[in-house]
N, C-alpha and C. Protein backbone atom coordinates (compact mmCIF):
# COMPACT_ATOMS: atom_id res chain seq x y z
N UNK A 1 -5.17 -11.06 1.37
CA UNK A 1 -3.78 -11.08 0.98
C UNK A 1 -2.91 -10.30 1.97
N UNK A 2 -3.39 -9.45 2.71
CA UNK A 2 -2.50 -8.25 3.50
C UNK A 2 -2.20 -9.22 4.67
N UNK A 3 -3.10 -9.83 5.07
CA UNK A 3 -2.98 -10.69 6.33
C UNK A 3 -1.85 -12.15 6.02
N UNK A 4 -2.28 -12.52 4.91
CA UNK A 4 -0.62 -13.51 4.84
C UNK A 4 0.42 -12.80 4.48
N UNK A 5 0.47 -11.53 4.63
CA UNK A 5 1.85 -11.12 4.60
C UNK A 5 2.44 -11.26 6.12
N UNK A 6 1.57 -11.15 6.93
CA UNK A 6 2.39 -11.06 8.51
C UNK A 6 2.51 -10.03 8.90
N UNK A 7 2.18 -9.26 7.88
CA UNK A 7 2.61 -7.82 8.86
C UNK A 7 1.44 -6.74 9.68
N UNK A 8 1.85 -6.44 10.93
CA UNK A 8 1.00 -6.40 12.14
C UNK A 8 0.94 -4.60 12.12
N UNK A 9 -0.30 -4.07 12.10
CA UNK A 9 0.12 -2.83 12.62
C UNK A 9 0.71 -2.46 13.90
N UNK A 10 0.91 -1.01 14.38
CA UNK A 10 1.02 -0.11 13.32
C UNK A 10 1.46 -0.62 12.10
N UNK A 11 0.96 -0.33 10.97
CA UNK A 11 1.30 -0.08 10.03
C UNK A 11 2.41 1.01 9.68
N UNK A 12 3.11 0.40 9.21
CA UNK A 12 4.65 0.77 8.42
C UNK A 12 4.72 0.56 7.16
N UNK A 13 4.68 1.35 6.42
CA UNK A 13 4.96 1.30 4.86
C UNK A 13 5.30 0.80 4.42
N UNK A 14 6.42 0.80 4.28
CA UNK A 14 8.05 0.30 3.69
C UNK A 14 7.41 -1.13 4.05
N UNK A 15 7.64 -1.74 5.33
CA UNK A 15 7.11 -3.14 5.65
C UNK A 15 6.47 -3.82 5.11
N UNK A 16 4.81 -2.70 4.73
CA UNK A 16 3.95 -3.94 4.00
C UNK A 16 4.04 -3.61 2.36
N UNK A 17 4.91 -2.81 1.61
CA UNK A 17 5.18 -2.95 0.42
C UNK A 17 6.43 -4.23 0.15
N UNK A 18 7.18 -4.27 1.23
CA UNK A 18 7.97 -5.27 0.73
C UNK A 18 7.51 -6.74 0.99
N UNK A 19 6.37 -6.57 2.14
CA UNK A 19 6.10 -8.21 2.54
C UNK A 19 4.72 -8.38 0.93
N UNK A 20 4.46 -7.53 0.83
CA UNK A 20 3.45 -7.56 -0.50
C UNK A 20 3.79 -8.07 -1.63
N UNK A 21 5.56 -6.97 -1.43
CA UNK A 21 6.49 -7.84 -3.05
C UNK A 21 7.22 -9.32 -2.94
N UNK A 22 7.17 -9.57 -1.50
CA UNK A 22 7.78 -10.92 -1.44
C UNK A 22 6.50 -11.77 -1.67
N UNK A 23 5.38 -11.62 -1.07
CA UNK A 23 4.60 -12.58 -1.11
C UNK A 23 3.78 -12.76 -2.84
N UNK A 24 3.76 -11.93 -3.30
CA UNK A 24 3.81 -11.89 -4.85
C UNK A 24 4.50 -12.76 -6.05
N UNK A 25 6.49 -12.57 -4.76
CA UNK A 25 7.00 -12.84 -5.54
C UNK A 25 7.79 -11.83 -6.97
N UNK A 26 7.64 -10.86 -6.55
CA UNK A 26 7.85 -9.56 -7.33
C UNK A 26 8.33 -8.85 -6.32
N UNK A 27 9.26 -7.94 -6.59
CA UNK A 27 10.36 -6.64 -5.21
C UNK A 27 9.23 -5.90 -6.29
N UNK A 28 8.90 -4.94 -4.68
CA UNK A 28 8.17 -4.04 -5.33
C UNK A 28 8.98 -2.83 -4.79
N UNK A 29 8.82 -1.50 -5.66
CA UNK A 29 9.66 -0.60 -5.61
C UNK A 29 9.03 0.39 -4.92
N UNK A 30 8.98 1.83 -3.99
CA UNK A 30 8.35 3.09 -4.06
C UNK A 30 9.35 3.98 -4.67
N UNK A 31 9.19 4.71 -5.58
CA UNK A 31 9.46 6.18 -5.62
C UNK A 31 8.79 7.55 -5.80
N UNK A 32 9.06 8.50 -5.40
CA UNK A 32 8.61 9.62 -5.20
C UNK A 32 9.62 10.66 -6.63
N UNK A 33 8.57 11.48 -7.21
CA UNK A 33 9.11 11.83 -8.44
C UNK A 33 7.89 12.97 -8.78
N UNK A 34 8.58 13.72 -9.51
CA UNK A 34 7.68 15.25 -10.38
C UNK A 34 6.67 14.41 -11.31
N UNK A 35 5.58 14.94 -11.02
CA UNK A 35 4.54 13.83 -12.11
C UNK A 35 3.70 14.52 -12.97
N UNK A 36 3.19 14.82 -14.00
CA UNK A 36 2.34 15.60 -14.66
C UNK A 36 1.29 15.76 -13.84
N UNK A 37 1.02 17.71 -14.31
CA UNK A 37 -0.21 17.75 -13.27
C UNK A 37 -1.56 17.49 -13.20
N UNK A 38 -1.94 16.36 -12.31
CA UNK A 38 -3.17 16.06 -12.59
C UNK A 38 -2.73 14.43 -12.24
N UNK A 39 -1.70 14.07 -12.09
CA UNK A 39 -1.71 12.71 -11.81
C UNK A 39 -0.83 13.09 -10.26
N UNK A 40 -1.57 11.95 -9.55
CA UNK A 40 -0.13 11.93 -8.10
C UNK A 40 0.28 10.47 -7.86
N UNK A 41 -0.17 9.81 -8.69
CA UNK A 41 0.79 8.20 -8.51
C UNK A 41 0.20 7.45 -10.04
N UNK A 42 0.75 6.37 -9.86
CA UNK A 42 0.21 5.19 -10.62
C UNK A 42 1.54 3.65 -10.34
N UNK A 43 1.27 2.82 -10.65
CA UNK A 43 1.93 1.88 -10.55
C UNK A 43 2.27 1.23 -12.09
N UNK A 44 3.34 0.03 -12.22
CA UNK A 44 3.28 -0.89 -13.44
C UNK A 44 4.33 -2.09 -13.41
N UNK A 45 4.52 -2.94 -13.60
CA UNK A 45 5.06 -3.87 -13.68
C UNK A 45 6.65 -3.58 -14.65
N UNK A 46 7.61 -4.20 -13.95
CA UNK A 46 8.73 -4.36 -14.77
C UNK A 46 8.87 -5.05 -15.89
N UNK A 47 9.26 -4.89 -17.50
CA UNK A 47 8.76 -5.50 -18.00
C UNK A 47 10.17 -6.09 -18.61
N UNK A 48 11.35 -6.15 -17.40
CA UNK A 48 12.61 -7.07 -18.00
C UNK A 48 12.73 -8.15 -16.60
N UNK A 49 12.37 -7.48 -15.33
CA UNK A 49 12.60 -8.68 -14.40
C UNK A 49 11.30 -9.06 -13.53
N UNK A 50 10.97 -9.59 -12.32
CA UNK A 50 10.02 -9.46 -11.48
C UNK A 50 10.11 -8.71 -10.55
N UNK A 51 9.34 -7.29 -10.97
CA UNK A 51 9.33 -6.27 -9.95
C UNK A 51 8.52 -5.53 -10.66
N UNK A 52 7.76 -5.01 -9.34
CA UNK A 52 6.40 -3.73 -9.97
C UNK A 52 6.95 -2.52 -9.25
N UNK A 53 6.60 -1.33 -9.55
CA UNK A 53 6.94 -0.01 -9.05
C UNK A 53 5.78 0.84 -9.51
N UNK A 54 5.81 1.10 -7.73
CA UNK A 54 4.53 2.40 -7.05
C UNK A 54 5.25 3.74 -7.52
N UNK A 55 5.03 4.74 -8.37
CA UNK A 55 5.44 6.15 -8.33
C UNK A 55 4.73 7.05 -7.37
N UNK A 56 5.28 7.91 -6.76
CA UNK A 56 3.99 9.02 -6.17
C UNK A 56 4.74 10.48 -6.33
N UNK A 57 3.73 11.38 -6.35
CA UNK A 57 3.93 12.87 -6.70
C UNK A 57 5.31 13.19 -5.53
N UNK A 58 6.36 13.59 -5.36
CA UNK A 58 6.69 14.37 -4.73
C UNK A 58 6.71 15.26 -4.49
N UNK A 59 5.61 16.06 -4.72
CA UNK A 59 5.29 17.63 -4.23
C UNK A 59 4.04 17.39 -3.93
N UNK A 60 4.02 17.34 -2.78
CA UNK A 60 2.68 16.89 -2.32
C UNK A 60 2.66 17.06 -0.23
N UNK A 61 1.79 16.59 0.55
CA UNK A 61 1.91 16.54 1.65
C UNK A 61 2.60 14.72 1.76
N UNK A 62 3.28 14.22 2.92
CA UNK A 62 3.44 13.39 3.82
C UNK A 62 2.05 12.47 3.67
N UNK A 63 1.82 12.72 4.35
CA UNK A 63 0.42 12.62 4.33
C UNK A 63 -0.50 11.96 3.25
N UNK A 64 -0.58 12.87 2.12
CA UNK A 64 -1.09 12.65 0.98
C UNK A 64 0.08 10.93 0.27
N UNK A 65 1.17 11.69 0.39
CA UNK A 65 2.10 10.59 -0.08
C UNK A 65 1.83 9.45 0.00
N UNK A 66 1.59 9.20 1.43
CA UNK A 66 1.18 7.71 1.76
C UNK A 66 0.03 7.06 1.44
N UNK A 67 -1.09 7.78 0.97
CA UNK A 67 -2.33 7.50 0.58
C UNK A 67 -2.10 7.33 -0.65
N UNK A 68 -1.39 7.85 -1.06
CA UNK A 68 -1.12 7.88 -2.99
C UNK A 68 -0.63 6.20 -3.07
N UNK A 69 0.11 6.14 -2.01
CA UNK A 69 1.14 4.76 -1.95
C UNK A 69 0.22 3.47 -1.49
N UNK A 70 -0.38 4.02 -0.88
CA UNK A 70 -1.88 2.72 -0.33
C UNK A 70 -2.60 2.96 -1.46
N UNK A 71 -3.17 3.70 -2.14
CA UNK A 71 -3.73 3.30 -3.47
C UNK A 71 -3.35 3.02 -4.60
N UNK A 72 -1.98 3.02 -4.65
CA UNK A 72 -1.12 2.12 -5.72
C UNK A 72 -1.49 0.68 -5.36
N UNK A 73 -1.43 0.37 -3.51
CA UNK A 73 -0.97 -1.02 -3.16
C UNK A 73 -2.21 -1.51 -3.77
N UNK A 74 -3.21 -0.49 -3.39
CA UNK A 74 -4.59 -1.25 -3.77
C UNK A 74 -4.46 -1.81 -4.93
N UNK A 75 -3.89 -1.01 -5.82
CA UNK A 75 -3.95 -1.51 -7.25
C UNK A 75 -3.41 -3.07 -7.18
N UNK A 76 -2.06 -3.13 -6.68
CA UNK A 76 -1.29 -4.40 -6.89
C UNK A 76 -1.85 -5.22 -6.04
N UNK A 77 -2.55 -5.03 -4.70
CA UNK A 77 -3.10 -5.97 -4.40
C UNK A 77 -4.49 -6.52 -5.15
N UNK A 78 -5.30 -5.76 -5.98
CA UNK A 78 -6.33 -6.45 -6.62
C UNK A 78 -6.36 -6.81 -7.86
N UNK A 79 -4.90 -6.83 -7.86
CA UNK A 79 -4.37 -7.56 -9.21
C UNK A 79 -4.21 -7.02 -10.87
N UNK A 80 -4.66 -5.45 -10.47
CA UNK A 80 -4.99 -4.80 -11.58
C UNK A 80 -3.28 -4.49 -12.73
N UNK A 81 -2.51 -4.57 -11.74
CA UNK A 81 -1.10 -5.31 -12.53
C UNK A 81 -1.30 -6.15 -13.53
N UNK A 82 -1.37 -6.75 -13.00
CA UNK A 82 -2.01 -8.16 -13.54
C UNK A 82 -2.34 -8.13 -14.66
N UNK A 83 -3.70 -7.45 -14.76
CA UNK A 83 -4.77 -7.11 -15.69
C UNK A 83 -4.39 -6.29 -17.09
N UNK A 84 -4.08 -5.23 -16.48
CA UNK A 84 -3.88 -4.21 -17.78
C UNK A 84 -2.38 -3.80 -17.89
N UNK A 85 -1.12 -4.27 -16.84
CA UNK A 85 0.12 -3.81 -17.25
C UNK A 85 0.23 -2.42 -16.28
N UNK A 86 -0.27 -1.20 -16.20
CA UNK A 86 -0.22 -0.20 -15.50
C UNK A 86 -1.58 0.74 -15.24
N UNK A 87 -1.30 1.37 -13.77
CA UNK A 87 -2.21 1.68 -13.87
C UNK A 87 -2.85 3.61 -14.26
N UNK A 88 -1.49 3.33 -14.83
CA UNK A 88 -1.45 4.64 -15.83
C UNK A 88 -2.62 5.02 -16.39
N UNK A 89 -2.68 4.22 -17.46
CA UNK A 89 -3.40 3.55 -18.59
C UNK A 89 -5.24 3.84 -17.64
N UNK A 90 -5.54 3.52 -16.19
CA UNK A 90 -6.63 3.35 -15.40
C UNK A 90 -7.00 4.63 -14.99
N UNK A 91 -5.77 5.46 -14.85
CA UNK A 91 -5.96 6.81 -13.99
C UNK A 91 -6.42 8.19 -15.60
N UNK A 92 -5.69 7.55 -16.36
CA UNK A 92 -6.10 8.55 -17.27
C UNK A 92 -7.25 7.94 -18.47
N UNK A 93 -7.73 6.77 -17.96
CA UNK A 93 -8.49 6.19 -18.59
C UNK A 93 -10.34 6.20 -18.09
N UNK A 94 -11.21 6.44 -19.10
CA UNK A 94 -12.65 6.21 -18.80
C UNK A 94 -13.53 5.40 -19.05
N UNK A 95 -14.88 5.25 -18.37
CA UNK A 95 -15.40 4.35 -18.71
C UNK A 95 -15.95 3.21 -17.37
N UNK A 96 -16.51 2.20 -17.30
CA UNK A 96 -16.79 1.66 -16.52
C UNK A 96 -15.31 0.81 -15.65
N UNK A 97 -14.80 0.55 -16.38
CA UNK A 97 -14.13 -0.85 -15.75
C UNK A 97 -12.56 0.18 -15.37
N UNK A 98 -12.25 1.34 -15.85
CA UNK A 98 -11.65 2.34 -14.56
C UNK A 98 -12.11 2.74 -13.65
N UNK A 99 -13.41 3.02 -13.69
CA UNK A 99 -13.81 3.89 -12.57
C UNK A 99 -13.81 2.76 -11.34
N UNK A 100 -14.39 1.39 -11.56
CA UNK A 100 -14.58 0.41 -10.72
C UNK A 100 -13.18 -0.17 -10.40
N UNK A 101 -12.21 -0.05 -11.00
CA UNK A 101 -10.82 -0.45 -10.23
C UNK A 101 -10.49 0.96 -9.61
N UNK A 102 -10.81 1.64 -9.84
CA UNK A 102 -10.43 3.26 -8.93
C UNK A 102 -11.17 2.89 -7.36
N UNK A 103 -12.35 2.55 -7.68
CA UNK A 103 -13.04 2.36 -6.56
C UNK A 103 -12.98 1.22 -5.49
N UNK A 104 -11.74 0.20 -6.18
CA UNK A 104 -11.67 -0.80 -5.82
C UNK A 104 -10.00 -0.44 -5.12
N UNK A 105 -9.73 0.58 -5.60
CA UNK A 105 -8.20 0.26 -5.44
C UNK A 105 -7.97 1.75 -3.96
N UNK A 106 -9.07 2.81 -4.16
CA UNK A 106 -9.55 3.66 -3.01
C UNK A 106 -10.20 2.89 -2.06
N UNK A 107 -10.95 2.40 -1.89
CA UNK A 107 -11.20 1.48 -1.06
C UNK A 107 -10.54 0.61 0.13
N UNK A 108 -9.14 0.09 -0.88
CA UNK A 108 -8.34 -0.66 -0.11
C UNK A 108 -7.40 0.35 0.55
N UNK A 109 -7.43 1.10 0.30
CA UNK A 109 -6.16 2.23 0.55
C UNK A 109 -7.25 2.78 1.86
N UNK A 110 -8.56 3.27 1.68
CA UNK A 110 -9.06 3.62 2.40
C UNK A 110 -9.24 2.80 4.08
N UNK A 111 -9.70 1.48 3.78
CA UNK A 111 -9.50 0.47 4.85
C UNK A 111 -8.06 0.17 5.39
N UNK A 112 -6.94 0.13 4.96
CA UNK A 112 -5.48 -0.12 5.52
C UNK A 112 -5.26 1.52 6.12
N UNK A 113 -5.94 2.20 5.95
CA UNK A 113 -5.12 3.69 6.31
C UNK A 113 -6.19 3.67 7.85
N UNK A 114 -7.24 3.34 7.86
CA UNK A 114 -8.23 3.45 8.70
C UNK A 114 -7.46 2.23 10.13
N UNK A 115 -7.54 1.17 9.38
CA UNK A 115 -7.10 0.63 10.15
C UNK A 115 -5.85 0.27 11.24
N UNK A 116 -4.44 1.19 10.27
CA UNK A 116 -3.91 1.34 11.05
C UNK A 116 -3.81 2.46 12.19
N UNK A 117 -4.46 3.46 11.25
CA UNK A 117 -5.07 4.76 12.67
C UNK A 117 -5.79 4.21 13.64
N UNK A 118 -6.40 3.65 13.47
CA UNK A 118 -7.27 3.30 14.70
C UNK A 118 -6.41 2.07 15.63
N UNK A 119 -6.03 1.41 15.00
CA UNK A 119 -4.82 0.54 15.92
C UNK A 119 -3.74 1.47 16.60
N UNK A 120 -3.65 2.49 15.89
CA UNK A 120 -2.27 3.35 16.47
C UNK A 120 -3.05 4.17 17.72
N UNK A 121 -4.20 4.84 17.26
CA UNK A 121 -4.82 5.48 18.63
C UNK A 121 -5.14 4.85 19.64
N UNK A 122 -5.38 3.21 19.35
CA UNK A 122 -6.28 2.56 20.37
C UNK A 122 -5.27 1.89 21.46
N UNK A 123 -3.94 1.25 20.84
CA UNK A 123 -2.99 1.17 21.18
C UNK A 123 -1.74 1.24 21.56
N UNK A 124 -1.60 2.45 20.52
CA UNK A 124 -0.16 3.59 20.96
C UNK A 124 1.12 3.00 19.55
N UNK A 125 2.21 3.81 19.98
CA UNK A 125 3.16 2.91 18.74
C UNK A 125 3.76 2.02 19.44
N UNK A 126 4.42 1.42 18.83
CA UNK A 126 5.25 -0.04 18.95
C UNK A 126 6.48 0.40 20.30
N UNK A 127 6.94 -0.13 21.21
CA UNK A 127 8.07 0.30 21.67
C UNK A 127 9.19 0.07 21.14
N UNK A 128 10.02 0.37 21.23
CA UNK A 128 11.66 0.18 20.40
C UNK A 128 12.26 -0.60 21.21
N UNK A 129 12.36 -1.38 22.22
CA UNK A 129 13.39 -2.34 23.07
C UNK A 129 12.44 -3.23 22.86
N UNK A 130 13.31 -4.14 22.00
CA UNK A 130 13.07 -5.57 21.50
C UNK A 130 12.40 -6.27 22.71
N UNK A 131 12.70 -6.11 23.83
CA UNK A 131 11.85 -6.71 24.85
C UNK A 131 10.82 -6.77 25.32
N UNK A 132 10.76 -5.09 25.34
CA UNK A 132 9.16 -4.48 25.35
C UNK A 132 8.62 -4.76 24.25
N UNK A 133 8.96 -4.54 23.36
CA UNK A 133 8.17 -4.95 22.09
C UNK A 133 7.70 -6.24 22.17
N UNK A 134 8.53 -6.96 22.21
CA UNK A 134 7.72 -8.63 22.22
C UNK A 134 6.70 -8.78 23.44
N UNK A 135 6.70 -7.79 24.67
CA UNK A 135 5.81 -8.34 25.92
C UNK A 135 4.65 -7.40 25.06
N UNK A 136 4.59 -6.40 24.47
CA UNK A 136 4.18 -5.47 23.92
C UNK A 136 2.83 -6.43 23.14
N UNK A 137 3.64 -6.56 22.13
CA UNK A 137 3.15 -7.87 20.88
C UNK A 137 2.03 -8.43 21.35
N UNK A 138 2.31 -9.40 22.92
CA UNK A 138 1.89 -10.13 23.17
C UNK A 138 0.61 -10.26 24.00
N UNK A 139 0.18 -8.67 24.31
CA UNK A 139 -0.32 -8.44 25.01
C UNK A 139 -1.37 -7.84 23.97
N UNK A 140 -0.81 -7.08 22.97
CA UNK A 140 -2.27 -6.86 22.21
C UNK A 140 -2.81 -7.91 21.19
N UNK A 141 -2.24 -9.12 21.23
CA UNK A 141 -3.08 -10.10 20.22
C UNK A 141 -3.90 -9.97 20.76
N UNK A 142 -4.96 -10.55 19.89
CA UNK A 142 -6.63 -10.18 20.17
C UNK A 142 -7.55 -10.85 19.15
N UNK A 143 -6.77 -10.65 17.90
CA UNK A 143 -7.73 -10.94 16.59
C UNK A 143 -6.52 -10.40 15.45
N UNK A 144 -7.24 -10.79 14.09
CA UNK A 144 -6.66 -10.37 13.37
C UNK A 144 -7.27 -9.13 12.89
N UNK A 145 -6.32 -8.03 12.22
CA UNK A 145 -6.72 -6.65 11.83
C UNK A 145 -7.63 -6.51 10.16
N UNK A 146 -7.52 -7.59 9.77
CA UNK A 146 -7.48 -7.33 8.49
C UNK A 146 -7.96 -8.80 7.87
């Protein structure tokens, strides 16, 4: 699913949450917010229009943030939206069939975070003059990332 979105690392956030909510078909939201302690994200579906929304801890590292936010995506990308409505309900929930969407939804977060580090070290960041960028582009096709 990440790969018919189109979007190429580096990886950019913002980018592949919105090509995620278009290709869904759902605007997907991020916000950052005070969260009870012991939770640092969860996701859930809108339940008046089509749109899901990623929460993540704002007191937290950068860093951490974005991982919180790749393991939300995980969630919405393996459909666990879908499934149970939020993944609230998953994070404070036990038993087999949380632990295995936890592991399913770390996982994905784990592989998109990997992968764009290693594209970013191996290749550098993107240039900013639309020109360079496209000779840029064109020079590291190779394969697909994902």
């Amino acid at each position: 699913m990440v790969r018919a979105t189109g979007v190429e690392p580096p990886l950019e956030l913002g980018e592949l949450c919105a090509a995620v909510g278009k290709l869904r078909g759902r605007r997907l939201s991020v916000h950052y917010r005070a969260l009870r302690p012991g939770l640092f994200g969860f996701s859930f579906p809108s339940p008046t229009e089509p749109r899901d929304f990623i929460l993540a801890a704002d007191n937290t590292s950068r860093l951490h943030q974005e991982h919180i936010v790749l393991h939300e995506l995980g969630h919405v990308l393996a459909g666990h939206l879908d499934e149970s409505g939020s993944t609230a309900e998953v994070h404070s929930g036990s038993g087999d069939a949380g632990q295995e969407r936890e592991w399913v939804a770390e996982s994905i977060a784990t592989v998109l975070a990997e992968r764009a580090l290693l594209y970013t070290r191996r290749f550098g960041e993107r240039p900013a003059d639309p020109a360079s960028r496209a000779l840029d582009e064109a020079l590291r096709s190779g394969g697909a990332w994902i």
